[in-house]
N, C-alpha and C. Protein backbone atom coordinates (compact mmCIF):
# COMPACT_ATOMS: atom_id res chain seq x y z
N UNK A 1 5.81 4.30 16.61
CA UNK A 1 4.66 4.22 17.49
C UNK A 1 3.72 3.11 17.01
N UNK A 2 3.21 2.46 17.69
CA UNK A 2 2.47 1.31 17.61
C UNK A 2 0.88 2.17 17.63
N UNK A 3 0.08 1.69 16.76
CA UNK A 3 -1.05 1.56 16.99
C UNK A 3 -2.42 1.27 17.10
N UNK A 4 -2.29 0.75 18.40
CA UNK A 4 -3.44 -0.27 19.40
C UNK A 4 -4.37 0.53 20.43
N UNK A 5 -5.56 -0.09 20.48
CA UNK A 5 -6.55 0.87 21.09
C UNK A 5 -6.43 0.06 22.48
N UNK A 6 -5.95 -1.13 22.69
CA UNK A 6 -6.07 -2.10 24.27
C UNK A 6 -5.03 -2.27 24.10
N UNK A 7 -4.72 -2.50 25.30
CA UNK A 7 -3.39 -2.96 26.23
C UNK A 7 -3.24 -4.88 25.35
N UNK A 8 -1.55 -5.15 25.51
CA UNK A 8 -1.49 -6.02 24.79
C UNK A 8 -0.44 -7.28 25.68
N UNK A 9 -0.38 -8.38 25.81
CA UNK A 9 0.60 -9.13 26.73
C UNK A 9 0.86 -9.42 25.68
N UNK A 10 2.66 -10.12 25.19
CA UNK A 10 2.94 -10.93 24.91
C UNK A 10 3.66 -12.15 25.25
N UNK A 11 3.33 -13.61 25.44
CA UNK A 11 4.23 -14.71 26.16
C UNK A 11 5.12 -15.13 25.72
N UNK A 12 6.62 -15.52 25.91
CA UNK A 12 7.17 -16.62 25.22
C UNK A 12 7.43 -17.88 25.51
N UNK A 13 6.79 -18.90 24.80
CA UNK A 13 6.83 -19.76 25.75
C UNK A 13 8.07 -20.87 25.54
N UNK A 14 7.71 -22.00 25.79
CA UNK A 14 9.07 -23.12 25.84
C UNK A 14 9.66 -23.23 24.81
N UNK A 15 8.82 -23.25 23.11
CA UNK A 15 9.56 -23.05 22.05
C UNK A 15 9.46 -21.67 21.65
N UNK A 16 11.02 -21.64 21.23
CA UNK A 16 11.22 -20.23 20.99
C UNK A 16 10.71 -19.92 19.82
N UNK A 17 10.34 -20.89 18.82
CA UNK A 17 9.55 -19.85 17.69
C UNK A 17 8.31 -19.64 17.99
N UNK A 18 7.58 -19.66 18.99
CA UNK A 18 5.84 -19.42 18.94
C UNK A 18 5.54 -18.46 20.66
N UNK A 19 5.22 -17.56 20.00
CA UNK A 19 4.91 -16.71 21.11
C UNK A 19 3.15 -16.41 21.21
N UNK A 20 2.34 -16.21 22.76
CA UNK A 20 1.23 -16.10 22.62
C UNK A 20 0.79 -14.93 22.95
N UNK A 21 -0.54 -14.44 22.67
CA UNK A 21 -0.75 -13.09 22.65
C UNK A 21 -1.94 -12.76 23.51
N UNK A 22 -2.67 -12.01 23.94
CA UNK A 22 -3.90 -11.34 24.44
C UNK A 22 -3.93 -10.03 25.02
N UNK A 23 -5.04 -10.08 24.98
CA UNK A 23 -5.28 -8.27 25.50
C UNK A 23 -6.28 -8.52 26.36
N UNK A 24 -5.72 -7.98 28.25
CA UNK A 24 -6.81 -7.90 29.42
C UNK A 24 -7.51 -7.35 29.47
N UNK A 25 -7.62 -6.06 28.02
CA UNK A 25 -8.94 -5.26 28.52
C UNK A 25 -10.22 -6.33 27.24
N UNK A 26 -9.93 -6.78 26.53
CA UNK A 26 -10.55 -7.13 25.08
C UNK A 26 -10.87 -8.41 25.22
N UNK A 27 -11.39 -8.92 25.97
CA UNK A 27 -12.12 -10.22 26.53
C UNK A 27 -12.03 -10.98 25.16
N UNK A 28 -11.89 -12.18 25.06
CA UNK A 28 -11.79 -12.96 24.06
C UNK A 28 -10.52 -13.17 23.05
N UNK A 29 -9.75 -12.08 23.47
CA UNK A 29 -8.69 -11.67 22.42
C UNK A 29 -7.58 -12.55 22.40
N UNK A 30 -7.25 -13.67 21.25
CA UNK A 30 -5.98 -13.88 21.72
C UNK A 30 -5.69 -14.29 20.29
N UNK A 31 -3.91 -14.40 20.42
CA UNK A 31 -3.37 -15.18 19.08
C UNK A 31 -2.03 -15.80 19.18
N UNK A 32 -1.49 -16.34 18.60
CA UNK A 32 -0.21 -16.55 18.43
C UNK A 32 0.64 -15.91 17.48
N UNK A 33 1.77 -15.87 17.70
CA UNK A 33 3.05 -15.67 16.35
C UNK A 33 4.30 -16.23 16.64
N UNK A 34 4.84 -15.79 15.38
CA UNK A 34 6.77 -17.00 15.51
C UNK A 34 7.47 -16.29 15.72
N UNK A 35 7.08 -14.18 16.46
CA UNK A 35 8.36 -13.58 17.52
C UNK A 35 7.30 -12.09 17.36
N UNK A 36 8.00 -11.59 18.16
CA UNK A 36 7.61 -10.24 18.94
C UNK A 36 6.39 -9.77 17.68
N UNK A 37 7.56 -9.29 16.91
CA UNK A 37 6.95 -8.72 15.98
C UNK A 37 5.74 -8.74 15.29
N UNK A 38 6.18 -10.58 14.84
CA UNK A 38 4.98 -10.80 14.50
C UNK A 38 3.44 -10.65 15.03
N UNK A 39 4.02 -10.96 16.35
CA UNK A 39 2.54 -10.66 17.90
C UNK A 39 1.84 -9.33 17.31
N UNK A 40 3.11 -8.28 17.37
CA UNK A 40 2.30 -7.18 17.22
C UNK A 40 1.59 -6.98 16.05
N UNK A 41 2.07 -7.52 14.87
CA UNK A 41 1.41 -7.13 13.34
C UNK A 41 -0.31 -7.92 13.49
N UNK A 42 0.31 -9.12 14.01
CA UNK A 42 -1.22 -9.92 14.17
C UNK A 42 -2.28 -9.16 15.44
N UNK A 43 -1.66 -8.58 16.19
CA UNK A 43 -2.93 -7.97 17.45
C UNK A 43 -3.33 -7.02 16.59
N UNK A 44 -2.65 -6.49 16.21
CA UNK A 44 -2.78 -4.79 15.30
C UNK A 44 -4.30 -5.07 14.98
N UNK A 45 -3.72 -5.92 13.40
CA UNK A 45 -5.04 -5.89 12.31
C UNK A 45 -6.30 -7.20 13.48
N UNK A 46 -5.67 -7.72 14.16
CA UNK A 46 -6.72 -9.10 15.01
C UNK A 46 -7.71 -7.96 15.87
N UNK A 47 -6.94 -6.91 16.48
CA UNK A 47 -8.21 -6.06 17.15
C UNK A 47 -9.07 -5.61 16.51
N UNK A 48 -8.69 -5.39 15.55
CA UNK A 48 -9.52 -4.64 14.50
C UNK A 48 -10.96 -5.45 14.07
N UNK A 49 -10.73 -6.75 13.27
CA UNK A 49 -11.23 -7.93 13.06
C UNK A 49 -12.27 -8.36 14.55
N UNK A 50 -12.02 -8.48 15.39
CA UNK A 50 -12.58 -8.84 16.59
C UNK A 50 -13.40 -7.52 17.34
N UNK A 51 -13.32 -6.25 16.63
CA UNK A 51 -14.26 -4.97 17.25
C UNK A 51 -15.54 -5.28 16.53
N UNK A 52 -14.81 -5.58 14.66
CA UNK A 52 -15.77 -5.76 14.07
C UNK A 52 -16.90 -6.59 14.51
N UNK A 53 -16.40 -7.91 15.02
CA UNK A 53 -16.96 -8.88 14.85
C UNK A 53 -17.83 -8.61 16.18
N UNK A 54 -17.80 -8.05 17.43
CA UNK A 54 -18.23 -7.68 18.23
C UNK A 54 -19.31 -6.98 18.03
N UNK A 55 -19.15 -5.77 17.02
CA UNK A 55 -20.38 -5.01 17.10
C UNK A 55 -21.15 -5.77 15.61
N UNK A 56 -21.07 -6.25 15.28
CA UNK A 56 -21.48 -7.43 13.51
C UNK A 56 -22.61 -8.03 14.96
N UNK A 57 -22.23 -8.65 16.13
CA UNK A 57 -23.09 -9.52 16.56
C UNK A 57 -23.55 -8.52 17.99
N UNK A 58 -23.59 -7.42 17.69
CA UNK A 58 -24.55 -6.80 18.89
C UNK A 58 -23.93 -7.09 20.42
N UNK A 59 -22.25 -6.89 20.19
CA UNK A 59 -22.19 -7.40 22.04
C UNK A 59 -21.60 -6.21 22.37
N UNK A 60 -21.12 -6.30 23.79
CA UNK A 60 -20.37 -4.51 24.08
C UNK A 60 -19.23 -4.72 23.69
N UNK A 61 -18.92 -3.76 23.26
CA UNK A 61 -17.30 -2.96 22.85
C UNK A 61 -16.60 -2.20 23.91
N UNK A 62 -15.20 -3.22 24.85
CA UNK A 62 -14.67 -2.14 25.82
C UNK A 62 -14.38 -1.06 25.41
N UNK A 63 -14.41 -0.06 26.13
CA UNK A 63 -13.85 1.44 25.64
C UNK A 63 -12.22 1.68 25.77
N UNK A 64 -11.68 1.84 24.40
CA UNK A 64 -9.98 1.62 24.82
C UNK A 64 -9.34 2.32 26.01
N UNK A 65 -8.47 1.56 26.07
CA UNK A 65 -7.62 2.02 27.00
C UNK A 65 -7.26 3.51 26.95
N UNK A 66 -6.89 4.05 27.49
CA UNK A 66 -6.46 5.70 27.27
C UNK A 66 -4.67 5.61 27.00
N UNK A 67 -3.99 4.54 27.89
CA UNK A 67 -2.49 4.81 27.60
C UNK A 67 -2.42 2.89 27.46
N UNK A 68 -2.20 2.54 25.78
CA UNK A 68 -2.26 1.20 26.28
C UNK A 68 -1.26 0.51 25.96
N UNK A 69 -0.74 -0.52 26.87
CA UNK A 69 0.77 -0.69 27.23
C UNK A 69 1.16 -2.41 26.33
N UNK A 70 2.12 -3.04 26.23
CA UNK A 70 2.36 -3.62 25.85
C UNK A 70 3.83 -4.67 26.66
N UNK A 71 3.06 -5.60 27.08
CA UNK A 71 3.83 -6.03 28.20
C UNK A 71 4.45 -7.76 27.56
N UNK A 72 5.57 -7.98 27.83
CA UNK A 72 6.33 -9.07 27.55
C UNK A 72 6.84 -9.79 28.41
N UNK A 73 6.69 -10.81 28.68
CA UNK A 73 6.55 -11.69 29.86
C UNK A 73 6.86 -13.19 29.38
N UNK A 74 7.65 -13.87 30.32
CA UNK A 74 7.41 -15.54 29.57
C UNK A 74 5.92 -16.07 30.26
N UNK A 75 5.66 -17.21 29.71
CA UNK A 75 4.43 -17.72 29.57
C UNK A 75 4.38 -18.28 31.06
N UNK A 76 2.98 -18.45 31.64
CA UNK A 76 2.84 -18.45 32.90
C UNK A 76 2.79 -19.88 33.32
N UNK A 77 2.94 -20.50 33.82
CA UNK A 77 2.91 -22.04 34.22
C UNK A 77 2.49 -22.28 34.89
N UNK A 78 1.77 -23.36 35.23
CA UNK A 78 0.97 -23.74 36.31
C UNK A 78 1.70 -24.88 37.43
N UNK A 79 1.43 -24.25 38.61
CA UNK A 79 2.24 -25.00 39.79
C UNK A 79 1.25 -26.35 39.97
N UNK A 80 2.35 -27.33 39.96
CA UNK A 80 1.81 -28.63 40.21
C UNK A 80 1.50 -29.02 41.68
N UNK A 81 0.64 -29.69 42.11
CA UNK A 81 -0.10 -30.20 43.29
C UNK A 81 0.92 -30.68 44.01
N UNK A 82 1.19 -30.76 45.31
CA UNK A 82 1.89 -31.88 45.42
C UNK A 82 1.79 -32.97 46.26
């Protein structure tokens, strides 16, 4: 069991060693790693670090998620003009 208080995306993007990370409920939240795993070890202790740092400077703290999911997806790309 994983445990995370927010919901978590992870991307993979064009190179396969670097994957990117964030959480939609945790405004500001993001990171990278070099595979799944790693994503998760770094959101783990990074939410943690970033609640702190939230209430250290007096801003709001979302209220966690109640069931929070962890979604894997490749990285989103942006459609060119044409």
């Amino acid at each position: 069991m994983l445990d995370i208080q927010y919901s978590l995306v992870i991307e993979a993007t064009s190179d396969p060693s670097f994957f990117g990370f964030y959480s939609p409920t945790l405004e500001g939240f993001t990171g990278v790693g070099h595979s799944i795993e790693d994503c998760l070890y770094k959101a783990k202790w990074g939410m943690e670090e970033h609640l702190a740092l939230l209430r250290e400077q007096g801003l709001p703290v979302p209220q966690a998620d109640a069931n929070p999911t962890i979604l894997i997806q490749n990285e989103k790309r942006l459609e060119k003009a044409a």
